[in-house]
C-alpha atoms as a PDB file:
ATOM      1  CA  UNK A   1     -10.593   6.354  -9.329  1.00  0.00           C
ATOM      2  CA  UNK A   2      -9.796   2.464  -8.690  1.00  0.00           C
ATOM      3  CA  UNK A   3     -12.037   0.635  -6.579  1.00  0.00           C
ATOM      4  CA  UNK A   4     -10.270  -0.539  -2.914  1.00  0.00           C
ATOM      5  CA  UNK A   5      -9.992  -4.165  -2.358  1.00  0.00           C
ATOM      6  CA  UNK A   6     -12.557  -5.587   0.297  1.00  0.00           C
ATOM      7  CA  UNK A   7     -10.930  -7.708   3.673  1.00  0.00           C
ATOM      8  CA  UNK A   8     -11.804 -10.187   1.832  1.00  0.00           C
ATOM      9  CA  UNK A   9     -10.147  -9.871  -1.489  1.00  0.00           C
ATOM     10  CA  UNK A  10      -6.981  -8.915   0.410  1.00  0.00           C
ATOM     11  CA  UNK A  11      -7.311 -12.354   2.556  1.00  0.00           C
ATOM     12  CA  UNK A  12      -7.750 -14.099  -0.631  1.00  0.00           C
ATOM     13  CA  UNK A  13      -4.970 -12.786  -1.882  1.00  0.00           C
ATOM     14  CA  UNK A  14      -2.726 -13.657   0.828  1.00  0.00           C
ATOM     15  CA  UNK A  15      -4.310 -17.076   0.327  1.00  0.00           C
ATOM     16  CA  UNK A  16      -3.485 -17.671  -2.978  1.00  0.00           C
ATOM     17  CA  UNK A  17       0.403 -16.210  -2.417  1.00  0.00           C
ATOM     18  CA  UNK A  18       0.953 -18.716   0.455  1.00  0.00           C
ATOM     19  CA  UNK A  19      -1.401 -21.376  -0.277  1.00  0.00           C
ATOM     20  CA  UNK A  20      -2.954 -21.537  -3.524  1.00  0.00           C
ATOM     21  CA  UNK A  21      -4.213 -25.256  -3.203  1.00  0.00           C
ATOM     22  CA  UNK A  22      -6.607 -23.517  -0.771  1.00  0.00           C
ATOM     23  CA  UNK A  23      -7.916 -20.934  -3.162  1.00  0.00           C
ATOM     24  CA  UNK A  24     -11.316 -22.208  -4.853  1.00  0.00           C
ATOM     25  CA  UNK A  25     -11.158 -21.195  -8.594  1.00  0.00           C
ATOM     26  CA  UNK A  26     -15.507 -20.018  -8.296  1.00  0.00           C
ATOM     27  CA  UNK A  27     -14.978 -18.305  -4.971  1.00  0.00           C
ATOM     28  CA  UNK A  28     -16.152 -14.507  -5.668  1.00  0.00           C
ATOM     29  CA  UNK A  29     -12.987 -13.263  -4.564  1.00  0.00           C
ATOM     30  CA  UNK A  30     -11.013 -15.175  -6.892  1.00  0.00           C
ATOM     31  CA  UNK A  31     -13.135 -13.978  -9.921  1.00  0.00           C
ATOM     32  CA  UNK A  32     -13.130 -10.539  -9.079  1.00  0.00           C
ATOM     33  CA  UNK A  33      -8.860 -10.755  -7.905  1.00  0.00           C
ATOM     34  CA  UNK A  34      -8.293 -11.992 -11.748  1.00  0.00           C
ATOM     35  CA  UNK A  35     -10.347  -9.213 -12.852  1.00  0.00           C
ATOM     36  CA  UNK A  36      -7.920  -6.960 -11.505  1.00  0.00           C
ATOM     37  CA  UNK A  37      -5.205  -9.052 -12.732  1.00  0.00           C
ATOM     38  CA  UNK A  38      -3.781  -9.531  -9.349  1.00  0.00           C
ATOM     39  CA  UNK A  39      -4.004 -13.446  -9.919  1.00  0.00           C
ATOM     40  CA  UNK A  40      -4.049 -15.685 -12.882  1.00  0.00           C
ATOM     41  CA  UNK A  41      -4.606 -19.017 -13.620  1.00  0.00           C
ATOM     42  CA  UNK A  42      -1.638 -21.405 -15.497  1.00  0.00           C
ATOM     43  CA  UNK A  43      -2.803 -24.752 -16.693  1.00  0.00           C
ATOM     44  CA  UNK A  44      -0.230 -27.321 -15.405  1.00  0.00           C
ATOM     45  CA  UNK A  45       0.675 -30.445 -17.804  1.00  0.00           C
ATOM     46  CA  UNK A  46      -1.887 -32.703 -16.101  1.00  0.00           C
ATOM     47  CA  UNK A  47      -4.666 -31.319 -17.134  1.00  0.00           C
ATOM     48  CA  UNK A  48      -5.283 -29.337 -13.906  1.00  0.00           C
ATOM     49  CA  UNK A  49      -5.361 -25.500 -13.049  1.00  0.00           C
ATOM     50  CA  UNK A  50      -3.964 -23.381 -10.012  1.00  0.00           C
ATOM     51  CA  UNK A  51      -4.411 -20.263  -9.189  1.00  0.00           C
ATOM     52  CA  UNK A  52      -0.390 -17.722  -8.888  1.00  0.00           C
ATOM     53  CA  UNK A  53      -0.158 -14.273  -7.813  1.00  0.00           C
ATOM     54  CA  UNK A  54       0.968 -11.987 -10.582  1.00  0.00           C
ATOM     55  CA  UNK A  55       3.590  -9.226 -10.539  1.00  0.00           C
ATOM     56  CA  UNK A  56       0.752  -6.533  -9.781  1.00  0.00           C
ATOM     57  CA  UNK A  57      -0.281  -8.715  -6.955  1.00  0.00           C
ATOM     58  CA  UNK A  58       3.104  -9.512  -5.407  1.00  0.00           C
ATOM     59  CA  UNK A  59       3.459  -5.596  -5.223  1.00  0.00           C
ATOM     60  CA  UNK A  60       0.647  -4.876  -4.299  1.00  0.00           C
ATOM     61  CA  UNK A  61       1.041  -7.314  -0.988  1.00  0.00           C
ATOM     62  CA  UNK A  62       4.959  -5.705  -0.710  1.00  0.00           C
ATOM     63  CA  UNK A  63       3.888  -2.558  -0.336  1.00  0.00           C
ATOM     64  CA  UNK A  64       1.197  -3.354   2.143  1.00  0.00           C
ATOM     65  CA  UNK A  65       3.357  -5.484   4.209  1.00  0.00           C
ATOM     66  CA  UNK A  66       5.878  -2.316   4.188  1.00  0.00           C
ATOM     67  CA  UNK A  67       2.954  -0.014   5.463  1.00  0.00           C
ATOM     68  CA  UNK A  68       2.497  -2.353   8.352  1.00  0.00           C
ATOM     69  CA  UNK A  69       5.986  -3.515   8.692  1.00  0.00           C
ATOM     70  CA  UNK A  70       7.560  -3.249  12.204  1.00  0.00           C
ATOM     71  CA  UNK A  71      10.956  -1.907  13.528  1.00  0.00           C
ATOM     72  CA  UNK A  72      13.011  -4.074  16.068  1.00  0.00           C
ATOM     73  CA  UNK A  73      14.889  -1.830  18.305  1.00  0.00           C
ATOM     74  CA  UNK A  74      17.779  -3.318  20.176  1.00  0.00           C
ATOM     75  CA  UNK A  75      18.708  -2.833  23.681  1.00  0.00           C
ATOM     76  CA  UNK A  76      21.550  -4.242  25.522  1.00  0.00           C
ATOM     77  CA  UNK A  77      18.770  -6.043  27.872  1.00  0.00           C
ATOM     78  CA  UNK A  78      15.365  -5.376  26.293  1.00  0.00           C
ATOM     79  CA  UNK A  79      13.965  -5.884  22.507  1.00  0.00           C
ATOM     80  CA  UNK A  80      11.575  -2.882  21.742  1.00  0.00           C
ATOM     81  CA  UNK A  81       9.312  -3.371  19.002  1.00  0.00           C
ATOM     82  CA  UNK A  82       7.787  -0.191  17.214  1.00  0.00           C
ATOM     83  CA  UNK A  83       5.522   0.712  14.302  1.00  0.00           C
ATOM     84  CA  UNK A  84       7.027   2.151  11.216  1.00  0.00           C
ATOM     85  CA  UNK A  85       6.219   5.204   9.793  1.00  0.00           C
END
């Protein structure tokens, strides 16, 4: 049985997807999120490091961003919005 992700190895993922210059390379989260290989770090040509979601990451945020993903109902006068099942 896999371990769950805590709220905050999910944020940090989101992080790292949208802002990776945010991301601190020691920050728990970080080490234990390239454990799972959800993240990886590439060496750029300066010298430097940043931190890139991986294809197991990238799905992993798709499919929870399907599970939560909302359904816009139109209306000729109103805009109904409604959870997904």
């Amino acid at each position: 049985m896999q371990n769950l992700l805590s709220p905050h190895e999910l944020a940090m993922l989101y992080v790292v997807q949208n802002a990776p210059q945010q991301a601190a390379l020691s920050d728990p989260e970080t080490i234990q999120l390239q454990r799972r290989e959800l993240i990886t770090l590439i060496l750029t040509g300066r010298g430097g490091a940043r931190l890139t979601t991986t294809l197991r990451g990238k799905e992993l945020l798709r499919r929870f961003a399907l599970s939560t993903k909302r359904n816009i109902l139109f209306d000729d006068e109103t805009c109904i919005a409604s959870e997904s099942s």
